[in-house]
N, C-alpha and C. Protein backbone atom coordinates (compact mmCIF):
# COMPACT_ATOMS: atom_id res chain seq x y z
N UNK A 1 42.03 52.15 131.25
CA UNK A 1 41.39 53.32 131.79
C UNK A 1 40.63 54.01 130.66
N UNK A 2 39.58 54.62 131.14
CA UNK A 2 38.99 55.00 129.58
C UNK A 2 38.71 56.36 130.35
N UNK A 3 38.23 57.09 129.12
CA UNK A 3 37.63 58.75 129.65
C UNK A 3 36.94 58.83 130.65
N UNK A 4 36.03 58.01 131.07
CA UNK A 4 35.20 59.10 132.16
C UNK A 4 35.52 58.68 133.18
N UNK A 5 36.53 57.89 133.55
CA UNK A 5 37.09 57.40 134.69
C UNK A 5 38.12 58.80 135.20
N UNK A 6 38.56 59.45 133.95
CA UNK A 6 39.44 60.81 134.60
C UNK A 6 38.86 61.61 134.53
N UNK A 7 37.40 61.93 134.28
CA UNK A 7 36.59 63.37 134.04
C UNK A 7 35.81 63.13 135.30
N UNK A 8 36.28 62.41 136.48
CA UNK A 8 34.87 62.52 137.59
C UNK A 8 35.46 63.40 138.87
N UNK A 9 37.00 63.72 138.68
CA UNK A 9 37.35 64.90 139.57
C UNK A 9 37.96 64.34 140.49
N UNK A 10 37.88 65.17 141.98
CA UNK A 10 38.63 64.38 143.26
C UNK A 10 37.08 64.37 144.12
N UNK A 11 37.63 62.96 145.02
CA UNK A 11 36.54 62.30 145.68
C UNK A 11 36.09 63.32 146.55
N UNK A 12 35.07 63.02 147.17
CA UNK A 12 34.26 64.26 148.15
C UNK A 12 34.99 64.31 149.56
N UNK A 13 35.05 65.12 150.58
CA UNK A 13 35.39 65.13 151.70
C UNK A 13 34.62 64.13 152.37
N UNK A 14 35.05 63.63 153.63
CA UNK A 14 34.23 62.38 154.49
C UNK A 14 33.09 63.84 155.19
N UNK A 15 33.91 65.19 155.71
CA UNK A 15 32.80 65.51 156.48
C UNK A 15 31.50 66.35 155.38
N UNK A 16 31.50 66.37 154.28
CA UNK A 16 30.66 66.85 153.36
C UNK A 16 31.27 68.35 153.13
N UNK A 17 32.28 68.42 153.05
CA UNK A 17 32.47 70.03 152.84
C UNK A 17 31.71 70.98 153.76
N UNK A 18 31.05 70.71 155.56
CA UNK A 18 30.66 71.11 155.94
C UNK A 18 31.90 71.85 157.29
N UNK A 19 31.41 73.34 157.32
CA UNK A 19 32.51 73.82 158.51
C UNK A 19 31.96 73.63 159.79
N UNK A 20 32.75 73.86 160.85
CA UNK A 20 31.85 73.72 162.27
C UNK A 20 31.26 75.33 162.56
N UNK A 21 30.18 74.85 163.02
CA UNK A 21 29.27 76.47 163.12
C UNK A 21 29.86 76.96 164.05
N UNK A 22 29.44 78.15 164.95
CA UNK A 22 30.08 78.69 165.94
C UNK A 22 29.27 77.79 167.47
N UNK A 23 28.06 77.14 167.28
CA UNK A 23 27.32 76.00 168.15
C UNK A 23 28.44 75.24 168.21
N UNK A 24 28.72 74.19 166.90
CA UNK A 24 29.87 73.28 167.31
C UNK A 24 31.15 73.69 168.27
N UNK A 25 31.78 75.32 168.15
CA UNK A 25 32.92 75.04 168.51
C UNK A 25 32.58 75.37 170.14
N UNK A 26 31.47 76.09 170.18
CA UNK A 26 30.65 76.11 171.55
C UNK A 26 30.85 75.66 172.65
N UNK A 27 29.99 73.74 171.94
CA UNK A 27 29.83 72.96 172.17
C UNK A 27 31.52 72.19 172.46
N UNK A 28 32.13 72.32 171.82
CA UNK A 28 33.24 71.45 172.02
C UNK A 28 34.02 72.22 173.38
N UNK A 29 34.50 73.45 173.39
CA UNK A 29 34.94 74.14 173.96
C UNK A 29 33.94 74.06 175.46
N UNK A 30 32.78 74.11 175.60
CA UNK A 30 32.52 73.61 177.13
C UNK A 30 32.69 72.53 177.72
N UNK A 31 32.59 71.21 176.69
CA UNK A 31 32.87 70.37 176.85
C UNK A 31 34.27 69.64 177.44
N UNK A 32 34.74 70.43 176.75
CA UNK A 32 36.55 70.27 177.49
C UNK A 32 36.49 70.52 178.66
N UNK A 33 36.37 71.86 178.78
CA UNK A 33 36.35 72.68 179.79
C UNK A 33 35.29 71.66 181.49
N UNK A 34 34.48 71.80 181.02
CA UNK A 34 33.86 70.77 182.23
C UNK A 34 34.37 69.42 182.29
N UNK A 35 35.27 68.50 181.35
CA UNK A 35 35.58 67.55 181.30
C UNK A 35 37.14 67.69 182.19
N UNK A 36 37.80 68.50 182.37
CA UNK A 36 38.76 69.22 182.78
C UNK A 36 38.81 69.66 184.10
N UNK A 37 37.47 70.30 184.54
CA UNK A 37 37.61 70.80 185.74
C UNK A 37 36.53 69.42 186.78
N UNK A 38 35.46 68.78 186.00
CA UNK A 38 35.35 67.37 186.84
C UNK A 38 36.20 66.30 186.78
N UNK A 39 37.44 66.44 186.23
CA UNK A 39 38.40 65.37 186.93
C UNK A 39 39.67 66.31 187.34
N UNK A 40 39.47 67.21 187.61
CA UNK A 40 40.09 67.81 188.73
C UNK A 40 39.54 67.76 190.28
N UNK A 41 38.59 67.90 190.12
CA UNK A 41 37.58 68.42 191.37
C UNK A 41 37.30 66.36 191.63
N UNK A 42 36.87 66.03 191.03
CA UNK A 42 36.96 64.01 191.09
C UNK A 42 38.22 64.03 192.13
N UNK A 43 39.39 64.49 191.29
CA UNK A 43 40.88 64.14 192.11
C UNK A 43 40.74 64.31 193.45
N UNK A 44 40.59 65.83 193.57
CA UNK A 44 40.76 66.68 194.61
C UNK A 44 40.07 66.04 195.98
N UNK A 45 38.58 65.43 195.16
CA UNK A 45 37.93 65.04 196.54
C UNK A 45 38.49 63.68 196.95
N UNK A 46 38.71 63.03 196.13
CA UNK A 46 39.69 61.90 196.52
C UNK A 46 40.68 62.02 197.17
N UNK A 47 41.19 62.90 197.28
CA UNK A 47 42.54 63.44 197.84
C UNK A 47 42.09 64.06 198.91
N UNK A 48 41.29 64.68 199.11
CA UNK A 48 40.81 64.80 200.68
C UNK A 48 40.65 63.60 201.87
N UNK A 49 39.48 62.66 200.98
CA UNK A 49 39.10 61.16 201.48
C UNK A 49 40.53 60.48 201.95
N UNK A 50 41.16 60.22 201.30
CA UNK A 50 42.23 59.40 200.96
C UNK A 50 44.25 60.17 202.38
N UNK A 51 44.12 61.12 201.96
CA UNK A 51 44.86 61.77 202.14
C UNK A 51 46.18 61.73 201.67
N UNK A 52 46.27 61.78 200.37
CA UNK A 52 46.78 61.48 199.37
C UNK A 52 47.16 62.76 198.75
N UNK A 53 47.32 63.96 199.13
CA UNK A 53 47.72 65.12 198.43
C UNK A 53 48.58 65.40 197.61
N UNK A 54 49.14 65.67 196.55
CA UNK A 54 48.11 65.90 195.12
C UNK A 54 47.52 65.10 194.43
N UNK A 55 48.44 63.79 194.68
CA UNK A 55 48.61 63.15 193.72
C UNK A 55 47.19 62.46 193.13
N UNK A 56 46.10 61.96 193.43
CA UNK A 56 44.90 62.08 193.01
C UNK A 56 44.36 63.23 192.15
N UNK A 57 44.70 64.24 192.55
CA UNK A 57 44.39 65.41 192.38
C UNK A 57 45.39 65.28 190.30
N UNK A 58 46.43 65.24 190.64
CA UNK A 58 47.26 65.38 189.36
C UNK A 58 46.78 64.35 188.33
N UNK A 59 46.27 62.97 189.06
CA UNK A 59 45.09 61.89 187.87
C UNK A 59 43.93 62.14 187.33
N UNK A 60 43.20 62.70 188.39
CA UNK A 60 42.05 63.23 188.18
C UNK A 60 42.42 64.30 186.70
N UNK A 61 43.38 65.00 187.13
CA UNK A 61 43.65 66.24 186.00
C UNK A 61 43.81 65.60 184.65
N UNK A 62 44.68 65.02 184.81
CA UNK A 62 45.44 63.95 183.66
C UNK A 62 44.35 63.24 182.91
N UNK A 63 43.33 62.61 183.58
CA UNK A 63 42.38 61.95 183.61
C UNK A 63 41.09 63.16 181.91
N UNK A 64 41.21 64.40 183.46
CA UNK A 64 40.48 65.16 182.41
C UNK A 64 40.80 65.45 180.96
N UNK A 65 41.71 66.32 181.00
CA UNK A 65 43.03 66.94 180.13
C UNK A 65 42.56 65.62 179.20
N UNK A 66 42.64 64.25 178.99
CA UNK A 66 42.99 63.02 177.87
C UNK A 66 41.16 63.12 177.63
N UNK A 67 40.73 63.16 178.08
CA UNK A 67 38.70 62.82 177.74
C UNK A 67 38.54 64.14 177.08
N UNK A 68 39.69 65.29 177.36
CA UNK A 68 39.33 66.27 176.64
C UNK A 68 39.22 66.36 175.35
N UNK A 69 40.86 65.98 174.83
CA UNK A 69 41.12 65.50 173.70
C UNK A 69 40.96 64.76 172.88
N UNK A 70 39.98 63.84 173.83
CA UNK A 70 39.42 62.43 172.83
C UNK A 70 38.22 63.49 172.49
N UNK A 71 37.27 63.65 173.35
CA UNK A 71 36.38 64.49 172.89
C UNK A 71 36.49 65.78 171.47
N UNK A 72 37.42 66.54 171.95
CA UNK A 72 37.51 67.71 170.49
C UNK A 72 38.10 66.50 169.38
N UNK A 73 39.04 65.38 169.66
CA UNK A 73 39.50 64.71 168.39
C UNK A 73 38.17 63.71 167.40
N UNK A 74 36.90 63.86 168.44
CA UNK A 74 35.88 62.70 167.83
C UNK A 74 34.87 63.95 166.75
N UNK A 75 35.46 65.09 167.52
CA UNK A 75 33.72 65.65 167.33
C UNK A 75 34.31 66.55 165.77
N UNK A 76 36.21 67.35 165.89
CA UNK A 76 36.55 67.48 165.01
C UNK A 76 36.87 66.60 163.61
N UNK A 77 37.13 65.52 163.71
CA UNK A 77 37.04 64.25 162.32
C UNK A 77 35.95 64.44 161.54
N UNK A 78 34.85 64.57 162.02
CA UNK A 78 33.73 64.83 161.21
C UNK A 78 33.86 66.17 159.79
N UNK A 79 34.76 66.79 160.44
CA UNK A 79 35.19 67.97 159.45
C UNK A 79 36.38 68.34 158.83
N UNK A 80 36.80 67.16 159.18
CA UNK A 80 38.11 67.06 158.07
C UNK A 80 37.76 66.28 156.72
C-alpha cells in the first residue's frame, strides 16, 4: 500500500450526494397514492362483475399497497 492510496478519502455516494427536492417527494407520494386507490377500485369492479365480495377487492388492494412500495423503493435508492 503506498501513500496516496490512503489520502483519497471515502468513496462517493451512488446517488451523488444529491437530496430529493420537494418535486421528488411529490412525485413519489402521488404516485403511491393513485397506485393504491387503482387497485382498489381494479378490485372493487371485479368484485361487482364477478360477485366475489371482497375478496377481489382485498387483491386489488394488496396488489396496490406492493407497486406502491416497489415504486417509493426504486425512486428512493437513487438517494441513498
Amino acid at each position: 500500500m503506498n501513500g496516496q492510496d490512503a489520502q483519497q478519502g471515502p468513496e462517493p455516494k451512488r446517488g451523488g450526494g444529491r437530496t430529493p427536492s420537494i418535486g421528488d417527494l411529490f412525485w413519489v407520494g402521488t404516485a403511491c397514492a393513485i397506485s393504491v386507490v387503482a387497485g382498489g377500485g381494479l378490485g372493487y369492479l371485479a368484485d361487482q362483475a364477478a360477485h366475489t365480495t371482497p375478496w377481489l377487492t382485498f387483491a386489488g388492494l394488496a396488489f396496490g399497497i406492493i407497486s406502491a412500495v416497489m415504486i417509493a423503493v426504486r425512486q428512493f435508492r437513487r438517494y441513498l
